[in-house]
PDB file of N, CA and C in Angstrom:
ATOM      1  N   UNK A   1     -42.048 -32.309  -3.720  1.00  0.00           N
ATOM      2  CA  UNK A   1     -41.435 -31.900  -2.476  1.00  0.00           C
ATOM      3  C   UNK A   1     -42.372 -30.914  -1.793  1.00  0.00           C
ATOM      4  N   UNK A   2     -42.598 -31.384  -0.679  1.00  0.00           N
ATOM      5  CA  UNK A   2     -43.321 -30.317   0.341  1.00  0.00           C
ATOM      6  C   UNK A   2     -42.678 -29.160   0.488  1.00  0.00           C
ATOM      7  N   UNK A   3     -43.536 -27.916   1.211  1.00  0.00           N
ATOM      8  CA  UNK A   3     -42.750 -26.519   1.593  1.00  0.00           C
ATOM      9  C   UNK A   3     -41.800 -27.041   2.820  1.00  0.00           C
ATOM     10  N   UNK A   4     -42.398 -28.042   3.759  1.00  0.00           N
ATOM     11  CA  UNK A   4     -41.538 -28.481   4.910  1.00  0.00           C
ATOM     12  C   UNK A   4     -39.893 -28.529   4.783  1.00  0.00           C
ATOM     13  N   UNK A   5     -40.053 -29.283   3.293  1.00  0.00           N
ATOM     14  CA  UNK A   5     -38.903 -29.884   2.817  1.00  0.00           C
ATOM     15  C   UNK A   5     -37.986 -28.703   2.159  1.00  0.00           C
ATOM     16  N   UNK A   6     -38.281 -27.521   1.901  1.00  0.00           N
ATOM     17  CA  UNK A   6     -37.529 -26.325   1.550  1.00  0.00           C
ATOM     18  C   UNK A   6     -36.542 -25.926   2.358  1.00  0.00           C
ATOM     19  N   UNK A   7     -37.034 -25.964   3.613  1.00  0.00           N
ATOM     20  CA  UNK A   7     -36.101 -25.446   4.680  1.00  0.00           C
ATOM     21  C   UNK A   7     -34.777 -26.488   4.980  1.00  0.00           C
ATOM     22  N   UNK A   8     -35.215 -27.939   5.121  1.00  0.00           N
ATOM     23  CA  UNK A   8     -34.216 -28.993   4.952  1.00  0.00           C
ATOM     24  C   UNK A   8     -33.414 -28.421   3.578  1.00  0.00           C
ATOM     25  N   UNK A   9     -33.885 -28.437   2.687  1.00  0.00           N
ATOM     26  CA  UNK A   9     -33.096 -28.203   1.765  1.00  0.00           C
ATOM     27  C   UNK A   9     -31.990 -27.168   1.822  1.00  0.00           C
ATOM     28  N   UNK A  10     -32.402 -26.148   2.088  1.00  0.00           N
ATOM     29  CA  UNK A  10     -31.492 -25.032   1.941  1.00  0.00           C
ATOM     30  C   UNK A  10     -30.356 -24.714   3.164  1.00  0.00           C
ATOM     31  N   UNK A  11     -30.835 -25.952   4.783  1.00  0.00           N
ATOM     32  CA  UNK A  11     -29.577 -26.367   5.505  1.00  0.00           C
ATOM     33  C   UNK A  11     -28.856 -26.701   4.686  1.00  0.00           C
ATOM     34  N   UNK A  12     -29.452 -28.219   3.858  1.00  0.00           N
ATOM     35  CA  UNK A  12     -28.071 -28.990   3.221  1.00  0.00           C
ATOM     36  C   UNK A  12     -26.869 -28.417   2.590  1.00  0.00           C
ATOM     37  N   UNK A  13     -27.846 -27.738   1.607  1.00  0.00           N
ATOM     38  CA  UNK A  13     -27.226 -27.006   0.271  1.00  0.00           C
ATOM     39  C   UNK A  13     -26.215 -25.742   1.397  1.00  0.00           C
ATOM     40  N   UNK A  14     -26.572 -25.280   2.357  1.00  0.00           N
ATOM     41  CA  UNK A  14     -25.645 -24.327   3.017  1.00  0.00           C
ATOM     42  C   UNK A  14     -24.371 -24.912   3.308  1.00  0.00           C
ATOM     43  N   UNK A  15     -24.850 -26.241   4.158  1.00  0.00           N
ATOM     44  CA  UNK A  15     -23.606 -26.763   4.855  1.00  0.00           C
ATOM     45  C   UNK A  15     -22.613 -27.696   3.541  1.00  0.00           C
ATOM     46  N   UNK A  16     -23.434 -27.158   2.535  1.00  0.00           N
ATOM     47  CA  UNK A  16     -22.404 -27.779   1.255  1.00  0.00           C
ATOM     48  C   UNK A  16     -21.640 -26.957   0.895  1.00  0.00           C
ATOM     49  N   UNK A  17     -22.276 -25.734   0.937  1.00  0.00           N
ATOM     50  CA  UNK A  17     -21.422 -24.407   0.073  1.00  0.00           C
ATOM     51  C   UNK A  17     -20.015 -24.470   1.635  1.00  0.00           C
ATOM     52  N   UNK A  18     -20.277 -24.870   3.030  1.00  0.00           N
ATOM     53  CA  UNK A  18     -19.699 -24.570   4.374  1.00  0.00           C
ATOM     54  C   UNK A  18     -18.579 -25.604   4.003  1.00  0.00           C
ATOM     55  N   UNK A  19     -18.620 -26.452   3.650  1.00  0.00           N
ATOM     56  CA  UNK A  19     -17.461 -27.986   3.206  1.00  0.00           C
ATOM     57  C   UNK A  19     -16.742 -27.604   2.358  1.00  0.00           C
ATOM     58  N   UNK A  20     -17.335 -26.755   0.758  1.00  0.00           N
ATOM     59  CA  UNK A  20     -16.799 -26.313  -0.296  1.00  0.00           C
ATOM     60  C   UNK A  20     -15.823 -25.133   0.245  1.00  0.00           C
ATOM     61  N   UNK A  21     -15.978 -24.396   1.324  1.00  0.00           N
ATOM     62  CA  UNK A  21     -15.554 -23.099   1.208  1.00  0.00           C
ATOM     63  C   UNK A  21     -14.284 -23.269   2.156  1.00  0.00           C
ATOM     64  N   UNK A  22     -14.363 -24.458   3.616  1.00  0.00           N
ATOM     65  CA  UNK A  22     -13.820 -25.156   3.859  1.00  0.00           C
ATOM     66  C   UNK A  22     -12.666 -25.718   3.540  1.00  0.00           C
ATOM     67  N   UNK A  23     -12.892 -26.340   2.280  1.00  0.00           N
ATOM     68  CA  UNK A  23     -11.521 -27.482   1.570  1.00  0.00           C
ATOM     69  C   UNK A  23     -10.710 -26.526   1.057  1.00  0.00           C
ATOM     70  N   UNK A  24     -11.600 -25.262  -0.351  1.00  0.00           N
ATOM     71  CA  UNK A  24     -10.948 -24.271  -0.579  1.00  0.00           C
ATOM     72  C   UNK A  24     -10.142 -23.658   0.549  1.00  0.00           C
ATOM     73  N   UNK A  25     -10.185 -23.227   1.446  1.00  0.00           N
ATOM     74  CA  UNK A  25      -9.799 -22.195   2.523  1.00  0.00           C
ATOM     75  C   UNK A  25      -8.163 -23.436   2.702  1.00  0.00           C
ATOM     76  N   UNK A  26      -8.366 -24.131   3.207  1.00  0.00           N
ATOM     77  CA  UNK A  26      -7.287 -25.273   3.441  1.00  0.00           C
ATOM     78  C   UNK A  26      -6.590 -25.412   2.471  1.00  0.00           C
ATOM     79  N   UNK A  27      -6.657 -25.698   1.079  1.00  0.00           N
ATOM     80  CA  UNK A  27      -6.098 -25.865   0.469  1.00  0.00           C
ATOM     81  C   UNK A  27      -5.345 -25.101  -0.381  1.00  0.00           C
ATOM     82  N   UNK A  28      -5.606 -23.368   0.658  1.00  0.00           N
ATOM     83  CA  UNK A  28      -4.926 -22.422   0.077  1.00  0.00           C
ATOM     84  C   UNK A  28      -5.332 -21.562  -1.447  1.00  0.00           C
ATOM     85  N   UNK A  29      -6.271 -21.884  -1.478  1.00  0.00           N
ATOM     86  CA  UNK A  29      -6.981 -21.440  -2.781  1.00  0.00           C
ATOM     87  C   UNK A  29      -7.344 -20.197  -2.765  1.00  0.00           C
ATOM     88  N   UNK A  30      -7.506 -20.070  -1.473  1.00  0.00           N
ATOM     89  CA  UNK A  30      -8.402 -18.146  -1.049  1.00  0.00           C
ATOM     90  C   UNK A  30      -7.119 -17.290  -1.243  1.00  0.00           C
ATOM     91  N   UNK A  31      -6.124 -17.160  -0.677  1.00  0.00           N
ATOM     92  CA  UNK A  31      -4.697 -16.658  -0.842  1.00  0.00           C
ATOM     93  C   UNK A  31      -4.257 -16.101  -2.104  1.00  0.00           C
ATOM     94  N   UNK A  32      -5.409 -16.707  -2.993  1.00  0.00           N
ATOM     95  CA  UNK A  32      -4.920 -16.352  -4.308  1.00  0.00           C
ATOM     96  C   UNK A  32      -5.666 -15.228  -5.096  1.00  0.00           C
ATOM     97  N   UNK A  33      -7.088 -15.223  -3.739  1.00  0.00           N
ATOM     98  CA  UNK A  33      -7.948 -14.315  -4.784  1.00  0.00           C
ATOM     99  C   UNK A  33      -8.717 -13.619  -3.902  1.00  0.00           C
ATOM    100  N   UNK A  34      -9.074 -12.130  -4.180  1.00  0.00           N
ATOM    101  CA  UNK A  34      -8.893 -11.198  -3.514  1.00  0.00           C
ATOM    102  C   UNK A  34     -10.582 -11.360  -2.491  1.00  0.00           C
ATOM    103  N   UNK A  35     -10.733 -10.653  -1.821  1.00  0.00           N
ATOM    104  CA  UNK A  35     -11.516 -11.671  -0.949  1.00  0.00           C
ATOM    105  C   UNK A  35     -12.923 -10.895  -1.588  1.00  0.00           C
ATOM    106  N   UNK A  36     -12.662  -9.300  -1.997  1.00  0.00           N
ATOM    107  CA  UNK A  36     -13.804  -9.046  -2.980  1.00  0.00           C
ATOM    108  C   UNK A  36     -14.974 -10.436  -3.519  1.00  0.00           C
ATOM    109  N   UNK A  37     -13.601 -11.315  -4.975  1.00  0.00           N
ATOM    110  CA  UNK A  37     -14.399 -12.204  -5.764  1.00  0.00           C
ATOM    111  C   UNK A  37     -14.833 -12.836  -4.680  1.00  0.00           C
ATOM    112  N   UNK A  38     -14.529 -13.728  -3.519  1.00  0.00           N
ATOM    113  CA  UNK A  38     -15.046 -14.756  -2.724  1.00  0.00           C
ATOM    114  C   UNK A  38     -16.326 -14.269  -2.398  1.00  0.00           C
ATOM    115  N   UNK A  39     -16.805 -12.855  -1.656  1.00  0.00           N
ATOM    116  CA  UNK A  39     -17.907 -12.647  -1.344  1.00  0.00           C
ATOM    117  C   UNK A  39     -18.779 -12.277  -2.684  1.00  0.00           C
ATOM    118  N   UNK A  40     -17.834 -12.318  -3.631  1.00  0.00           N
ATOM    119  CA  UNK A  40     -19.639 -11.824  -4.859  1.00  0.00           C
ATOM    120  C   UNK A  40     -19.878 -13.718  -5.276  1.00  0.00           C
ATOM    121  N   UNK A  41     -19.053 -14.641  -5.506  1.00  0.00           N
ATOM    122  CA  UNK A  41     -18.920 -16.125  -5.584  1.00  0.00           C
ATOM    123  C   UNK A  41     -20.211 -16.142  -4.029  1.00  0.00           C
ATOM    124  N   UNK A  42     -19.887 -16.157  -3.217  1.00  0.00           N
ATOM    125  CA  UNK A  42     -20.514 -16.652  -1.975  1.00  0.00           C
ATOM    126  C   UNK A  42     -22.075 -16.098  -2.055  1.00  0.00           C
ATOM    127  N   UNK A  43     -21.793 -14.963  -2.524  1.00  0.00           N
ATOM    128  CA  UNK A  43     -23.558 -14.062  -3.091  1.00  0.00           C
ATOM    129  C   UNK A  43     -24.256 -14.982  -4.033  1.00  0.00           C
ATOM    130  N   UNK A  44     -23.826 -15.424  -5.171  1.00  0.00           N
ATOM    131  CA  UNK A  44     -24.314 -15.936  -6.141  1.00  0.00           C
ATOM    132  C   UNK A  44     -24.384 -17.616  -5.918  1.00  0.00           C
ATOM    133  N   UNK A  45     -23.918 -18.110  -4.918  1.00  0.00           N
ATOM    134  CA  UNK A  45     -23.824 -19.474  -4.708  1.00  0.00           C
ATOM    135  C   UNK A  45     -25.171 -19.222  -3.643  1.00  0.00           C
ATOM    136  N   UNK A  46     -25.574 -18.330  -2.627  1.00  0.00           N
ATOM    137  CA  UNK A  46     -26.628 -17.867  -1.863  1.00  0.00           C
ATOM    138  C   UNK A  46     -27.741 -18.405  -2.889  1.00  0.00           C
ATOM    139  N   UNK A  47     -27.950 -17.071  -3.837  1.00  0.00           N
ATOM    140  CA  UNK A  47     -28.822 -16.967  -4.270  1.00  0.00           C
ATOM    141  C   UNK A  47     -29.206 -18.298  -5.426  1.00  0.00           C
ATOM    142  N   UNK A  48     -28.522 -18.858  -5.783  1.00  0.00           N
ATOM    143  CA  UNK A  48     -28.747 -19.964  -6.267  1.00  0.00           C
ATOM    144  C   UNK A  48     -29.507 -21.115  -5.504  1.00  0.00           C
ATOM    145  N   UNK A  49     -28.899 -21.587  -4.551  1.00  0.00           N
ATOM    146  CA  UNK A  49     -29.373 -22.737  -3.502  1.00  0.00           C
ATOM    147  C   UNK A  49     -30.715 -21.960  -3.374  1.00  0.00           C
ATOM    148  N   UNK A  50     -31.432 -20.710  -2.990  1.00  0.00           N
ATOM    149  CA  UNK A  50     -32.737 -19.948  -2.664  1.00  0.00           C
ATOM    150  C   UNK A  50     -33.109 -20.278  -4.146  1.00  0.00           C
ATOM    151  N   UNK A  51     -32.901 -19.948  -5.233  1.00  0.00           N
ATOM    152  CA  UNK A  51     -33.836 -20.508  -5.959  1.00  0.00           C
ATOM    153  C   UNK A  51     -33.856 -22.169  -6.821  1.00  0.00           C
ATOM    154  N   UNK A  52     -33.081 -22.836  -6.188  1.00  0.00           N
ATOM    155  CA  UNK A  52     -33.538 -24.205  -6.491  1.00  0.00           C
ATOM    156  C   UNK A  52     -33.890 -24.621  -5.323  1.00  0.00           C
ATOM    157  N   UNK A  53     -34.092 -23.910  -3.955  1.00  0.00           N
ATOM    158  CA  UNK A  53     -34.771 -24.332  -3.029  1.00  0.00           C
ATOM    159  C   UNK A  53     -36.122 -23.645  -3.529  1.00  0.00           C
ATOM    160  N   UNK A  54     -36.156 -23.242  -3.650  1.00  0.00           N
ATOM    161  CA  UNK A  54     -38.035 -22.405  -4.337  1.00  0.00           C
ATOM    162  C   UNK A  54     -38.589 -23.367  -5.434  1.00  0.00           C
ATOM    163  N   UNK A  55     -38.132 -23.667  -7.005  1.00  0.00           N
ATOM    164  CA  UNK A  55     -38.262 -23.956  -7.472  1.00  0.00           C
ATOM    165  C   UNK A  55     -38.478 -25.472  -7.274  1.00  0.00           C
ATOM    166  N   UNK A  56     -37.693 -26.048  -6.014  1.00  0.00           N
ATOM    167  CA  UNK A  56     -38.073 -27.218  -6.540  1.00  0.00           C
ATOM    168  C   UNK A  56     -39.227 -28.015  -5.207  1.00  0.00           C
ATOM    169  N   UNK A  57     -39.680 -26.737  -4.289  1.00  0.00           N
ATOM    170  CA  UNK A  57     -40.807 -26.945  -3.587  1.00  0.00           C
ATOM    171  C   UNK A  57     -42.074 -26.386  -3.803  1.00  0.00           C
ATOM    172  N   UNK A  58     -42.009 -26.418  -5.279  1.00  0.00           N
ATOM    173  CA  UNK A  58     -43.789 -25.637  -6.099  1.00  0.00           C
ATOM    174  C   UNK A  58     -44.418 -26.981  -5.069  1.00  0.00           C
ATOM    175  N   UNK A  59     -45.340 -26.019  -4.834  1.00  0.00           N
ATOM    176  CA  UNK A  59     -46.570 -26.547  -4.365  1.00  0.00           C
ATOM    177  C   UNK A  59     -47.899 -27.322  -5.307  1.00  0.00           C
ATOM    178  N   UNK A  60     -48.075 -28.475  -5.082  1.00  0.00           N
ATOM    179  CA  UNK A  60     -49.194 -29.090  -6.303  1.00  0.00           C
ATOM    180  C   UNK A  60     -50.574 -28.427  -6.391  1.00  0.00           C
ATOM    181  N   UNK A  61     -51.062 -28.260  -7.505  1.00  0.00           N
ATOM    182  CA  UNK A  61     -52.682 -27.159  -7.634  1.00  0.00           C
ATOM    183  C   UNK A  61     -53.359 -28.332  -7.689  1.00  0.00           C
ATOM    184  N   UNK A  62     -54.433 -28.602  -6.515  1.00  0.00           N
ATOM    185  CA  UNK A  62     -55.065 -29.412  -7.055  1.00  0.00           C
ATOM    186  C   UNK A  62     -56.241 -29.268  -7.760  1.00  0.00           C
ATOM    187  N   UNK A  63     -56.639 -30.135  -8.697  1.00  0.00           N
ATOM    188  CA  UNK A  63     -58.384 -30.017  -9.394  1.00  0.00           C
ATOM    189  C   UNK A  63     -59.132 -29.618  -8.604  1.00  0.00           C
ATOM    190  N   UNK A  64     -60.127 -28.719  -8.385  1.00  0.00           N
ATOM    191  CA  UNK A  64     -61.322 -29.203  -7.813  1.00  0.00           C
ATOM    192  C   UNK A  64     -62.544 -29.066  -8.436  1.00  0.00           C
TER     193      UNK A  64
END
């Protein structure tokens, strides 16, 4: 994967955590829990997508 392709990535993976947080919210799930946990959950779901967006746009070394 190119560096190009990092930035695509980490839209997707956003507007996934945006669907996930979404269905939860609708389906009444947040109501249950204090909004504290949601933002340290929403921190750690961040920082995750940033490093499998990093990790999985290593750049190739080439020989020379």
């Amino acid at each position: 994967m190119q560096m190009r392709f990092v930035h695509i990535y980490l839209i997707g993976y956003f507007i996934l955590l945006l669907g996930a947080a979404l269905a939860l919210w609708q389906a009444g799930a947040f109501a249950h829990i204090r909004g504290v946990w949601v933002a340290i959950g929403a921190i750690i779901a961040i920082g995750l997508g940033i490093m499998l967006a990093v990790t999985a746009g290593k750049p190739t070394i080439a020989n020379e």
